[in-house]
N, C-alpha and C. Protein backbone atom coordinates (compact mmCIF):
# COMPACT_ATOMS: atom_id res chain seq x y z
N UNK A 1 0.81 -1.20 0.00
CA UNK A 1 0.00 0.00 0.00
C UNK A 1 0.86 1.27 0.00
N UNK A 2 2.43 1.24 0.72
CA UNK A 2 2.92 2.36 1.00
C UNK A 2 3.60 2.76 -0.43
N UNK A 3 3.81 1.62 -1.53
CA UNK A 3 4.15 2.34 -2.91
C UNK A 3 2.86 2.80 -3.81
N UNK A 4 1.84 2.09 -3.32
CA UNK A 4 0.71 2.41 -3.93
C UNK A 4 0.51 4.02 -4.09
N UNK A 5 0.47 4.46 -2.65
CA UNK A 5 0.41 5.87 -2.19
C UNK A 5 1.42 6.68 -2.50
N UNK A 6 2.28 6.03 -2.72
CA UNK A 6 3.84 6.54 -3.32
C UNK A 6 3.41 7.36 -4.29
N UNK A 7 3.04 6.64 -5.34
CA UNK A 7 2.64 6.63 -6.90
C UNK A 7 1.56 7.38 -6.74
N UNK A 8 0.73 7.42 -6.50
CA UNK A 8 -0.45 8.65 -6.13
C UNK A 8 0.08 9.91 -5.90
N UNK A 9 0.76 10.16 -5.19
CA UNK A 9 1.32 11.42 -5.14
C UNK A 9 2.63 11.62 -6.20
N UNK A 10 3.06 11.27 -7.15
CA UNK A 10 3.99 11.17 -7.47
C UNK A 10 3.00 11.84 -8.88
N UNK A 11 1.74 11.32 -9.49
CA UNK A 11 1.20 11.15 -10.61
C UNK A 11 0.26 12.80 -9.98
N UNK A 12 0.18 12.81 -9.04
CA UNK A 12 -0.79 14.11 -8.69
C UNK A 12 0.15 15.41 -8.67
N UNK A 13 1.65 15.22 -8.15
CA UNK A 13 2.04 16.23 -8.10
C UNK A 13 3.78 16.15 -9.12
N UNK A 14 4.65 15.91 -8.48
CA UNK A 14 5.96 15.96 -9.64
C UNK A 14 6.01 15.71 -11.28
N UNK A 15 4.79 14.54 -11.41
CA UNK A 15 4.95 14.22 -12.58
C UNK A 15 3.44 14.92 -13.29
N UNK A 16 3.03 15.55 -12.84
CA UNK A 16 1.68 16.31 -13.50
C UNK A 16 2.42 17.31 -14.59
N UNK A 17 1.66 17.42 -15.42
CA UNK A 17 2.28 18.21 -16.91
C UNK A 17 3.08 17.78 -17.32
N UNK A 18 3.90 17.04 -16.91
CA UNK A 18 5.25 16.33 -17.41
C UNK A 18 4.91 15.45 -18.78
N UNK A 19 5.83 15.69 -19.82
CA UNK A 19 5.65 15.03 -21.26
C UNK A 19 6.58 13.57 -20.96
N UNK A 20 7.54 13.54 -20.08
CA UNK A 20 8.16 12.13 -20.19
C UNK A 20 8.65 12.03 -18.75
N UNK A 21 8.42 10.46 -18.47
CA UNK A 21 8.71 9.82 -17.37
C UNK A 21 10.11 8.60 -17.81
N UNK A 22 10.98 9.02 -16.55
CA UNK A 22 12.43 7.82 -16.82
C UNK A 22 12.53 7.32 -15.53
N UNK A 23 12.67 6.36 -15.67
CA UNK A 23 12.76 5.51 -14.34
C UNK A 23 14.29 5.24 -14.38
N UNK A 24 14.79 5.60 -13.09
CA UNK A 24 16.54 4.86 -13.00
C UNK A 24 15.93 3.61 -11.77
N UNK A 25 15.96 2.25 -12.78
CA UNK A 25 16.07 1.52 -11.65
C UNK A 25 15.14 0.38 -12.42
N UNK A 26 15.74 -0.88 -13.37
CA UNK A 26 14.75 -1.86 -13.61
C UNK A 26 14.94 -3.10 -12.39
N UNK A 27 15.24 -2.64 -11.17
CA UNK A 27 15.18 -4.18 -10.40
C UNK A 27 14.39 -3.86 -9.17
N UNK A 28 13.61 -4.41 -8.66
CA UNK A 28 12.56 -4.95 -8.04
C UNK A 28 12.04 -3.87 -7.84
N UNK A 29 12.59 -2.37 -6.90
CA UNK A 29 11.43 -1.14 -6.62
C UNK A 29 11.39 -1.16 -7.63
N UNK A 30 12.03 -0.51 -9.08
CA UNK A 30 11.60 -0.09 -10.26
C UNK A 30 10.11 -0.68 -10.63
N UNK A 31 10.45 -2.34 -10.86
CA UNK A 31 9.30 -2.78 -11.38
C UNK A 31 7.95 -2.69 -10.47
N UNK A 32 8.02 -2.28 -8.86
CA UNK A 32 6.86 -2.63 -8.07
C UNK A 32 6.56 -1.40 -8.24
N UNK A 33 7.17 0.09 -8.06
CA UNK A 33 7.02 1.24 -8.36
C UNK A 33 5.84 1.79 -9.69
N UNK A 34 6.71 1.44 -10.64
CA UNK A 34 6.42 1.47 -12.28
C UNK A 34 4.84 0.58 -12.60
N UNK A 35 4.70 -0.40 -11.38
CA UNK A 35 3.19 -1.01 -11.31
C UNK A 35 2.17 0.21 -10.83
N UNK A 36 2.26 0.19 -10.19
CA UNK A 36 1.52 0.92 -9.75
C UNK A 36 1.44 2.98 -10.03
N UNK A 37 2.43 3.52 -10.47
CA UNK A 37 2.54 4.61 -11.82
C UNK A 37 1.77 4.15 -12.60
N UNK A 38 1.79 2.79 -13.69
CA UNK A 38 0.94 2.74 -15.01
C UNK A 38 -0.64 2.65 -14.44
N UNK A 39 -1.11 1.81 -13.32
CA UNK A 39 -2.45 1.88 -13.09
C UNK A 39 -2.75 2.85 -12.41
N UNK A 40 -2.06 4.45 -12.23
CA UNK A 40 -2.29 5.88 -12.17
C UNK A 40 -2.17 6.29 -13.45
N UNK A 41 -2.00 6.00 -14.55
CA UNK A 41 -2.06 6.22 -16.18
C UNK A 41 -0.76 6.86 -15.95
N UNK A 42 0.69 6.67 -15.35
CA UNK A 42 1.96 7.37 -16.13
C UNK A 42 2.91 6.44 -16.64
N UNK A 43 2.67 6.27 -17.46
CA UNK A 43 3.47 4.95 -18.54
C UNK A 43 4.93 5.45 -18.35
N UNK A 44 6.10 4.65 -17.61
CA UNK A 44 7.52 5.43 -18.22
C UNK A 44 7.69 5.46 -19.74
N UNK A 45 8.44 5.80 -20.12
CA UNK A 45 9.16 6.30 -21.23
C UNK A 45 10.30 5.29 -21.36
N UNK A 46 10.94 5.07 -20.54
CA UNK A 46 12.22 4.54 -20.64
C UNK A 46 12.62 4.51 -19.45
N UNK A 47 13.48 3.24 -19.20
CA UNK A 47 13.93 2.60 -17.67
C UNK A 47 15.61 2.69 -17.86
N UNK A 48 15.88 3.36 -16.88
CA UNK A 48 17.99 3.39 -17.10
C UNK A 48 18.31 1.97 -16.07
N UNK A 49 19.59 1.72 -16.06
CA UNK A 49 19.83 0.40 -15.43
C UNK A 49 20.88 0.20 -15.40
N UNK A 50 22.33 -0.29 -15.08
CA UNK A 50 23.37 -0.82 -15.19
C UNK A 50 23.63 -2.42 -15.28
N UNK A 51 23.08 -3.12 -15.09
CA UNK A 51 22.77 -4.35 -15.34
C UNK A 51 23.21 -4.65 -16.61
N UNK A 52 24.06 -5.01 -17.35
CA UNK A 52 24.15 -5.58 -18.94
C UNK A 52 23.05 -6.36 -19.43
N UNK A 53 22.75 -7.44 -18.20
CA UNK A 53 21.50 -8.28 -18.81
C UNK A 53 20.28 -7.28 -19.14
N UNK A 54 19.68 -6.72 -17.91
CA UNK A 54 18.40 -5.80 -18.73
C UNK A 54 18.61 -4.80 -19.76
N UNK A 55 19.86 -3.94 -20.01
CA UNK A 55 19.73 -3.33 -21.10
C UNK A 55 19.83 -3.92 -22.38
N UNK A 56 18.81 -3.31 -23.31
CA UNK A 56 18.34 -3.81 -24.47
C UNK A 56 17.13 -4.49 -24.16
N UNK A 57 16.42 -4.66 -23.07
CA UNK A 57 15.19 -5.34 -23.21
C UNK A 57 14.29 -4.56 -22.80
N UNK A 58 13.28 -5.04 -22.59
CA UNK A 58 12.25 -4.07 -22.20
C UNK A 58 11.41 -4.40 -20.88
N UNK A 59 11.07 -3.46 -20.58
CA UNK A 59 10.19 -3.75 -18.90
C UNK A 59 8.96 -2.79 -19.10
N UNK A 60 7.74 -3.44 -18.33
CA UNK A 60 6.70 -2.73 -18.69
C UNK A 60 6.05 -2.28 -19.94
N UNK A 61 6.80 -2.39 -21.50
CA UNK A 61 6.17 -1.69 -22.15
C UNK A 61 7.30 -1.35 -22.74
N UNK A 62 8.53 -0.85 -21.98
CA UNK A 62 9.25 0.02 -22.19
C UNK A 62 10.81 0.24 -22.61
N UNK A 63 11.55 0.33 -23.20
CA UNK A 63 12.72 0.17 -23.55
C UNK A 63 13.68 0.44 -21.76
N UNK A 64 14.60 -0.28 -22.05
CA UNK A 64 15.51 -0.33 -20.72
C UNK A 64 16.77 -0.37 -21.29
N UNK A 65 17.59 0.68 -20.76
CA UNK A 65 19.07 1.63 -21.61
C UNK A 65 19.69 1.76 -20.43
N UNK A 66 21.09 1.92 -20.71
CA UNK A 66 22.07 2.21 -20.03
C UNK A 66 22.52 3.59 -19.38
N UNK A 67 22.69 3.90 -18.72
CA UNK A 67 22.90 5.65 -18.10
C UNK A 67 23.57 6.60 -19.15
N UNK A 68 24.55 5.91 -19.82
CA UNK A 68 24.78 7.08 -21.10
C UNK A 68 23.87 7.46 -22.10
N UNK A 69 22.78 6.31 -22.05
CA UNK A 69 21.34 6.84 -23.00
C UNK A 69 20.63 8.02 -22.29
N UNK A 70 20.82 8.18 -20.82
CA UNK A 70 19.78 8.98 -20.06
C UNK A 70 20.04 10.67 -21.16
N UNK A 71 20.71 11.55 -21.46
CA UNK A 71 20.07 12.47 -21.61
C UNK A 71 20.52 12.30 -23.25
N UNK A 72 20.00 11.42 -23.98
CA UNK A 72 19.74 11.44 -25.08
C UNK A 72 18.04 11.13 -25.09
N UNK A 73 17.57 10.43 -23.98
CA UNK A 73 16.47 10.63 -23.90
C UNK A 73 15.61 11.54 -23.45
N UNK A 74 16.27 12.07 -22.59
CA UNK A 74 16.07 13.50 -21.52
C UNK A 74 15.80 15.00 -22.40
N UNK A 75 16.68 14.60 -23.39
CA UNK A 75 16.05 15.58 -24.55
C UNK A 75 14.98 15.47 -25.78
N UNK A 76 14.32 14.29 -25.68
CA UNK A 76 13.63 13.99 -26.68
C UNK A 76 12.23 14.83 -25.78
N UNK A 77 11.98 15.47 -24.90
CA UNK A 77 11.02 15.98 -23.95
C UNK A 77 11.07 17.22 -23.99
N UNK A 78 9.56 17.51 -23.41
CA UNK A 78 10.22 19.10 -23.67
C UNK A 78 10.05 19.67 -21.68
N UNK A 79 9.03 18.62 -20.97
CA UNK A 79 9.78 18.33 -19.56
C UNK A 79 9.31 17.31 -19.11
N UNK A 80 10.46 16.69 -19.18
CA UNK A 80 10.44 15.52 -18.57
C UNK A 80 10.88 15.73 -16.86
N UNK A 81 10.71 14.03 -16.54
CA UNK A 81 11.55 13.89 -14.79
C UNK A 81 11.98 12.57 -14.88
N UNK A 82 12.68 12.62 -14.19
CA UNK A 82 13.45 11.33 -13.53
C UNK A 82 13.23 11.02 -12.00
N UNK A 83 12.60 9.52 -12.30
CA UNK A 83 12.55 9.17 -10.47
C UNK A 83 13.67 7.80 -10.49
N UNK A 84 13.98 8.12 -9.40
CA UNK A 84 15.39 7.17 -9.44
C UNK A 84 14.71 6.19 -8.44
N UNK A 85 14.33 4.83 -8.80
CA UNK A 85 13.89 3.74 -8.29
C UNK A 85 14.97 2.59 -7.52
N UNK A 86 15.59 2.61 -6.84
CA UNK A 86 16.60 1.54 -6.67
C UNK A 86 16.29 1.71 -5.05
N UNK A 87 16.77 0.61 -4.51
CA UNK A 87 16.62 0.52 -2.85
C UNK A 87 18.29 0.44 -2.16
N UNK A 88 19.18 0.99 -3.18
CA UNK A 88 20.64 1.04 -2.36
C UNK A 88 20.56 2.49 -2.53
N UNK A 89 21.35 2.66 -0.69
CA UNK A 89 21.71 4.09 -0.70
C UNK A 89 22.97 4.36 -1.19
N UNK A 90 23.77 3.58 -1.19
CA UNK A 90 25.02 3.70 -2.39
C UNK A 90 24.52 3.92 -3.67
N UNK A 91 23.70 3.57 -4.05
CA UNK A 91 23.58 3.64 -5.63
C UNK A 91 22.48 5.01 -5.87
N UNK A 92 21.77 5.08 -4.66
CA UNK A 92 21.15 6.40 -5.04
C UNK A 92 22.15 7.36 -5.02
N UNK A 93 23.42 7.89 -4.28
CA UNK A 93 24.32 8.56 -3.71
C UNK A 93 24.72 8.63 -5.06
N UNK A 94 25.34 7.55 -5.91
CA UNK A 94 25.62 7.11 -7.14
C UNK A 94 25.15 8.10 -8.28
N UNK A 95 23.71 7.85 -8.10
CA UNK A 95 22.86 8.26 -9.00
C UNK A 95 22.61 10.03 -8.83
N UNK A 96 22.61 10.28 -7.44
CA UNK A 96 22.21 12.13 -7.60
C UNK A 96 23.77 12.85 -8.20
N UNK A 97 24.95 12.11 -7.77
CA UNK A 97 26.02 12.26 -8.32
C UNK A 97 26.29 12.67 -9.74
N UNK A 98 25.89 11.37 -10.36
CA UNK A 98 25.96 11.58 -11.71
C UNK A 98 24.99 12.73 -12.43
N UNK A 99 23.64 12.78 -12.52
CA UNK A 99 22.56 13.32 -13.01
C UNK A 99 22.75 14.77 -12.16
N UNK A 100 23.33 15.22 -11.18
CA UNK A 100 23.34 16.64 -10.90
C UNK A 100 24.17 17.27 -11.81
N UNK A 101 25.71 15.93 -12.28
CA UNK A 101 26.71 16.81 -13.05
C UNK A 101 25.82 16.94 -14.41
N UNK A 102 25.32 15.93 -14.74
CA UNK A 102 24.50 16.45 -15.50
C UNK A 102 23.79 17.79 -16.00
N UNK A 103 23.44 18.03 -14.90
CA UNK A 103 22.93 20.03 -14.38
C UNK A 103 21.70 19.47 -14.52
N UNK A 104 21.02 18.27 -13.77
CA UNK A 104 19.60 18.03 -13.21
C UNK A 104 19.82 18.52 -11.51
N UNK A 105 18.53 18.85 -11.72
CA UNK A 105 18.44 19.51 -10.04
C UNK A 105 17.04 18.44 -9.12
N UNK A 106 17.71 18.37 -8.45
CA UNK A 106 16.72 17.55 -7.22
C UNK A 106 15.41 18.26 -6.69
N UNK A 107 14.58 17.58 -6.93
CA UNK A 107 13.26 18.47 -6.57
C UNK A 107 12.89 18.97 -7.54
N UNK A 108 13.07 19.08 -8.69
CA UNK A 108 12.78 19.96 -10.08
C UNK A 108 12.68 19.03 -10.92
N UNK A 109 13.72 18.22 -11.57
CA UNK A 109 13.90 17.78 -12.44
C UNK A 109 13.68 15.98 -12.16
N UNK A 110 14.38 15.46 -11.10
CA UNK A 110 14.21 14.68 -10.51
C UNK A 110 14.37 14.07 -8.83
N UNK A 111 14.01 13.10 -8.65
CA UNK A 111 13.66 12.38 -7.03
C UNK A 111 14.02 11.25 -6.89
N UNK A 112 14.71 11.22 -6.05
CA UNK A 112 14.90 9.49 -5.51
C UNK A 112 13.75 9.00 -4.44
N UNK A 113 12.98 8.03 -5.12
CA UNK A 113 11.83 7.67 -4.56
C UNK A 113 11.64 6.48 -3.74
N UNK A 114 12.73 5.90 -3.58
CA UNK A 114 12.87 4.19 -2.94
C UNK A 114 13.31 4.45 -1.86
């Protein structure tokens, strides 16, 4: 129930107006997350991942790419967000790391939601 509600607020407020949704994270939050987003109607766009095995396949619907795809996709939008799905705090640490040098901003652009 507590990702259920997750996703409810997530579809009511960060991701409202938003033209594209990216999920960083195809392993287990991603996919329990990303359940419950699509039966709030926000389909991702595209799932990032480091995993060799999941990139190139698809989850949900959806193509699943490697972190150097992220802002080749990030620009196909005109605003998008990123919720970073993973349940390690190393890898979230990981993740605001990378995507800030990026010049994404936390709270704006994207959230670590796990």
């Amino acid at each position: 129930n507590f990702l259920r509600t997750k996703a409810h607020y997530l579809i009511e407020g960060p991701l409202k107006e938003r033209d594209g949704l990216i999920v960083w994270g195809a392993g287990q939050m991603g996919r329990r997350l990303s359940k419950h987003l699509q039966r709030g109607g926000a389909q991702p766009d595209v799932f990032i991942d480091i995993t060799p095995k999941k990139i190139g396949g698809q989850m949900r619907g959806a193509p699943v790419v490697g972190p150097d795809d992220l802002l080749a996709w990030w620009r196909r939008f005109e605003r998008p967000v990123l919720l970073a799905a993973v349940a390690s705090r190393e890898a979230r640490a990981l993740i605001r790391e990378q995507v800030r040098a990026w010049g994404l901003v936390e709270g704006e652009d994207f959230w670590c939601v796990a």
